[in-house]
C-alpha atoms as a PDB file:
ATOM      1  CA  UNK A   1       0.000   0.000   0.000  1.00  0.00           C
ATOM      2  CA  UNK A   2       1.446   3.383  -0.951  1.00  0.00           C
ATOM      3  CA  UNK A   3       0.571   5.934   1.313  1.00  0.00           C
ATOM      4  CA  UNK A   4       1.059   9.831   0.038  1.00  0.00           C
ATOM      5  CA  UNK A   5       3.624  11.757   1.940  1.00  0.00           C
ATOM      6  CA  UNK A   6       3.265  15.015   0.774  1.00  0.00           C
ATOM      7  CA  UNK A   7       5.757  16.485   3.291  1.00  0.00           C
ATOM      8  CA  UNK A   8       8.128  14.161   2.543  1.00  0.00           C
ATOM      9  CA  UNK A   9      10.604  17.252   1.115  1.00  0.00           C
ATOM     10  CA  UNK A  10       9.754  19.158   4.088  1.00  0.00           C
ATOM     11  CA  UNK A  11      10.506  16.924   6.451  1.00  0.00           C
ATOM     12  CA  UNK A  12      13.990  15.598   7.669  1.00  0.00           C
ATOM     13  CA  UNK A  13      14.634  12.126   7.650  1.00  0.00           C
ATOM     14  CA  UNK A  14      15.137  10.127  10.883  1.00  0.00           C
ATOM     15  CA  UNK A  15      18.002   7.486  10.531  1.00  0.00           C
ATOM     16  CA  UNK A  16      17.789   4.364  12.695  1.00  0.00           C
ATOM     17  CA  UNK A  17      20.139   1.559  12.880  1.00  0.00           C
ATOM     18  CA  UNK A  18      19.041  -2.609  12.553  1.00  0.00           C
ATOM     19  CA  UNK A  19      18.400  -2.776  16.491  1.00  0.00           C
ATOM     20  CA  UNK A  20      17.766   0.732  17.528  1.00  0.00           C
ATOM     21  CA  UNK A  21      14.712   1.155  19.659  1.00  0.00           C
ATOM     22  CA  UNK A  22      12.115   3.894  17.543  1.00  0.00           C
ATOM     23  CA  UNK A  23      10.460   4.356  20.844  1.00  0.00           C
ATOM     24  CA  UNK A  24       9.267   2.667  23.748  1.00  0.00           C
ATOM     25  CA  UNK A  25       5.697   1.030  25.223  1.00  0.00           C
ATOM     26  CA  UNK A  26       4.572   3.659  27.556  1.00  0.00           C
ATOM     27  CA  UNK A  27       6.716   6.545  26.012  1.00  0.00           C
ATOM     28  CA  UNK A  28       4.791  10.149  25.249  1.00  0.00           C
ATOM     29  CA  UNK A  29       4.289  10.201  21.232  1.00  0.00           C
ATOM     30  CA  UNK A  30       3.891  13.430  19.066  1.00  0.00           C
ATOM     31  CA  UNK A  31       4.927  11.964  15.650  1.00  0.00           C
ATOM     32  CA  UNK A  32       3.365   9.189  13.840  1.00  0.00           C
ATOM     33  CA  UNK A  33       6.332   7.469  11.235  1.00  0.00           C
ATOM     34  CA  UNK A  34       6.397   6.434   6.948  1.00  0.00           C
ATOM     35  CA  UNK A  35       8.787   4.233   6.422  1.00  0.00           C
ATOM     36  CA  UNK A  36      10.911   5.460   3.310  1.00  0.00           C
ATOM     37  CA  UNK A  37      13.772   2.629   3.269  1.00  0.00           C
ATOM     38  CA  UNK A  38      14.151  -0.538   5.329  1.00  0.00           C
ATOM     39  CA  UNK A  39      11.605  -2.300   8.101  1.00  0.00           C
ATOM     40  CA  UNK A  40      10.648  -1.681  12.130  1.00  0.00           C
ATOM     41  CA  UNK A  41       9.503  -4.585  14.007  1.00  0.00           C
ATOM     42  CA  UNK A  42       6.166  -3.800  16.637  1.00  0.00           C
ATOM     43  CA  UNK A  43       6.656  -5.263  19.584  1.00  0.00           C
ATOM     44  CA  UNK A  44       4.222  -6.029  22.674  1.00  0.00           C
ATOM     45  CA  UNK A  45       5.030  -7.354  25.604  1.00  0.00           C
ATOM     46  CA  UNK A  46       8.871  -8.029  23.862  1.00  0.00           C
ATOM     47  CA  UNK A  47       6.863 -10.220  21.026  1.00  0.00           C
ATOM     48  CA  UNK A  48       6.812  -9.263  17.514  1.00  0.00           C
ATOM     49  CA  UNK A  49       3.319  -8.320  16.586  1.00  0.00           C
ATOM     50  CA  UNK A  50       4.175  -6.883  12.814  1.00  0.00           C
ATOM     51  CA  UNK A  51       7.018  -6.366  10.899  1.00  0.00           C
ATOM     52  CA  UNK A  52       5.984  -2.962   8.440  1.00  0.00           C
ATOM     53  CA  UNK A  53       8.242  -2.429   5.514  1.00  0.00           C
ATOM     54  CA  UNK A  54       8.886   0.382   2.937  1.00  0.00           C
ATOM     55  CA  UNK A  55       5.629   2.692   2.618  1.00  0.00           C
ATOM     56  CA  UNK A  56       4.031   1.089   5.681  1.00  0.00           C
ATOM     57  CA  UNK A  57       3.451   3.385   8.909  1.00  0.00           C
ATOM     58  CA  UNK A  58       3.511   3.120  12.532  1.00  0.00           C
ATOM     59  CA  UNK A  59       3.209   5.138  15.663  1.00  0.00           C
ATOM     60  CA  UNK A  60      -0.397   6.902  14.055  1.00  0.00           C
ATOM     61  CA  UNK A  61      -2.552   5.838  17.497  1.00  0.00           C
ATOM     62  CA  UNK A  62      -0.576   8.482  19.508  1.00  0.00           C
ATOM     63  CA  UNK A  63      -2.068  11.169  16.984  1.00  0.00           C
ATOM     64  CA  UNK A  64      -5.320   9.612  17.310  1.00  0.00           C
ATOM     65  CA  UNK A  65      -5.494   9.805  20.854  1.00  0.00           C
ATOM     66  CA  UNK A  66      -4.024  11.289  23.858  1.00  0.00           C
ATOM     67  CA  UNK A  67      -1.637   8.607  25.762  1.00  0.00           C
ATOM     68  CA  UNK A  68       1.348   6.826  26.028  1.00  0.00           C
ATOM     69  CA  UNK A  69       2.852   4.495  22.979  1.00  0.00           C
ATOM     70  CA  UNK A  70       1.594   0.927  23.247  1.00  0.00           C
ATOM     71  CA  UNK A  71       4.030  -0.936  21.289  1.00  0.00           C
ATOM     72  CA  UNK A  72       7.661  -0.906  21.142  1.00  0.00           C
ATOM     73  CA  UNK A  73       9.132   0.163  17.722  1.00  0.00           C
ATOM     74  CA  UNK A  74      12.320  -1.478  17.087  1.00  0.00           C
ATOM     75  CA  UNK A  75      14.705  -1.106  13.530  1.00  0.00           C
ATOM     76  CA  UNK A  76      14.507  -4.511  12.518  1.00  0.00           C
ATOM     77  CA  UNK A  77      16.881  -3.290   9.317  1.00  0.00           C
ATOM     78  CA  UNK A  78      18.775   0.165   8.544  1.00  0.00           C
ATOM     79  CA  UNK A  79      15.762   2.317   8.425  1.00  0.00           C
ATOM     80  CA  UNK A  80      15.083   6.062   6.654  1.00  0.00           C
ATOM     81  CA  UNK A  81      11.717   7.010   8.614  1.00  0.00           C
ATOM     82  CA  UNK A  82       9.635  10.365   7.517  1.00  0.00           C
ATOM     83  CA  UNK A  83       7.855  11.690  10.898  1.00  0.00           C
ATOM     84  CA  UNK A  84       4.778  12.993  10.679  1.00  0.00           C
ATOM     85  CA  UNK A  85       3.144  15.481  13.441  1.00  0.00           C
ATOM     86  CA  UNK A  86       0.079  16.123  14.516  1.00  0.00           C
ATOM     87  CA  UNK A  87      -0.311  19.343  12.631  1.00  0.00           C
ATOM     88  CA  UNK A  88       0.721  17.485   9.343  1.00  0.00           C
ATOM     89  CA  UNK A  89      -1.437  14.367  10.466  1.00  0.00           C
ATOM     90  CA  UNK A  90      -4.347  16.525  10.658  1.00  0.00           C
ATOM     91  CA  UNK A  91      -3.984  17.859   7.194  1.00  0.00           C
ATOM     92  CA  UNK A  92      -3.585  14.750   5.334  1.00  0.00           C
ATOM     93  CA  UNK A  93      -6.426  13.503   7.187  1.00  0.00           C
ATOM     94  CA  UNK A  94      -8.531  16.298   5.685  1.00  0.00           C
ATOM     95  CA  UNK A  95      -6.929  16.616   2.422  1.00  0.00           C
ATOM     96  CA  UNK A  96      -6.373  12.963   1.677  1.00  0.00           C
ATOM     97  CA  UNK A  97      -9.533  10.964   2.548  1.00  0.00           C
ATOM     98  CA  UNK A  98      -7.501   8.079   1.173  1.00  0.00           C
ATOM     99  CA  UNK A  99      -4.900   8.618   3.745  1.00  0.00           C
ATOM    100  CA  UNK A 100      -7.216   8.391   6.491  1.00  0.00           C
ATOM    101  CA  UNK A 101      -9.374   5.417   4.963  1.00  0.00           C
ATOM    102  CA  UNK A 102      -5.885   3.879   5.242  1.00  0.00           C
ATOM    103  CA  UNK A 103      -4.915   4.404   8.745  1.00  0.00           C
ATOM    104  CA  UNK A 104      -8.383   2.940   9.636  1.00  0.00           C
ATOM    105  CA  UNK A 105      -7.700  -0.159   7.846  1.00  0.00           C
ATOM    106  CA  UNK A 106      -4.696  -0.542   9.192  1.00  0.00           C
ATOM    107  CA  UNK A 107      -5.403   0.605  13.193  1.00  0.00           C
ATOM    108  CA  UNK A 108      -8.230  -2.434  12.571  1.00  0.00           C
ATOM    109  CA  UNK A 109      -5.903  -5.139  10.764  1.00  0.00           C
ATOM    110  CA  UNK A 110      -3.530  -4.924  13.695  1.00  0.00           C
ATOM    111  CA  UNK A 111      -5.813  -4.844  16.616  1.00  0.00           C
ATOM    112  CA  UNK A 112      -7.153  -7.728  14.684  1.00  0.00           C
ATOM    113  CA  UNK A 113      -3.464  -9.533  14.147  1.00  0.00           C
ATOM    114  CA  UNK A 114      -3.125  -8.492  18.073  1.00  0.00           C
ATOM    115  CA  UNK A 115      -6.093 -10.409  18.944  1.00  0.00           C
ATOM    116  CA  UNK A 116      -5.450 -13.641  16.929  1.00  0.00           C
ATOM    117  CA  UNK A 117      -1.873 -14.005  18.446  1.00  0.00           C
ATOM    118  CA  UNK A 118      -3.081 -13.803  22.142  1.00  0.00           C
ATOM    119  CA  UNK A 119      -6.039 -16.343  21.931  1.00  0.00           C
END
């Protein structure tokens, strides 16, 4: 699934390493992430819940909602990650129905992938 990232120019680039830790379970989150090059393992409870690869995106429930990160987000390769903020999330969200229709989808397949691994 291609998602649009129409502030992809505007926006600096964060750089992770294979192993670095994208953030935490429980951390504060302000920036939802696109992943430009490489892949970031989820992680609850220190099990992988997802892998999300090039295009994919992470980290969108802390703009949806007010409270901590629930997952871990871990560099499972080299990774190039576009952030996205709340202003920008906001935006797309009105701009780009299909951008929104997307982070619906996907909120709902991994809630669902969530529930199928712990039954």
């Amino acid at each position: 699934m291609t998602l649009p990232n129409i502030f992809e120019t505007e926006t600096k680039p964060a750089k992770f390493s294979a192993g670095d830790i994208i953030f935490s379970s429980g951390d504060e989150g302000d920036v939802m992430y696109v992943i430009k090059e490489g892949e970031v393992d989820l992680r609850l409870g220190g099990r992988t819940v997802e892998t999300v690869g090039a295009e994919g995106f992470f980290g969108e429930m802390s703009l949806i909602e007010e409270g901590p990160r629930t997952a871990t987000a871990v560099a499972k390769t080299d990774c190039t990650l576009i952030p996205i903020n709340e202003r920008r999330f906001e935006f797309m969200v009105h701009e780009v129905p299909f951008f929104a229709l997307n982070v619906m989808r996907s909120l709902s397949r991994r809630l669902r992938n969530v529930d199928a691994k712990s039954l």
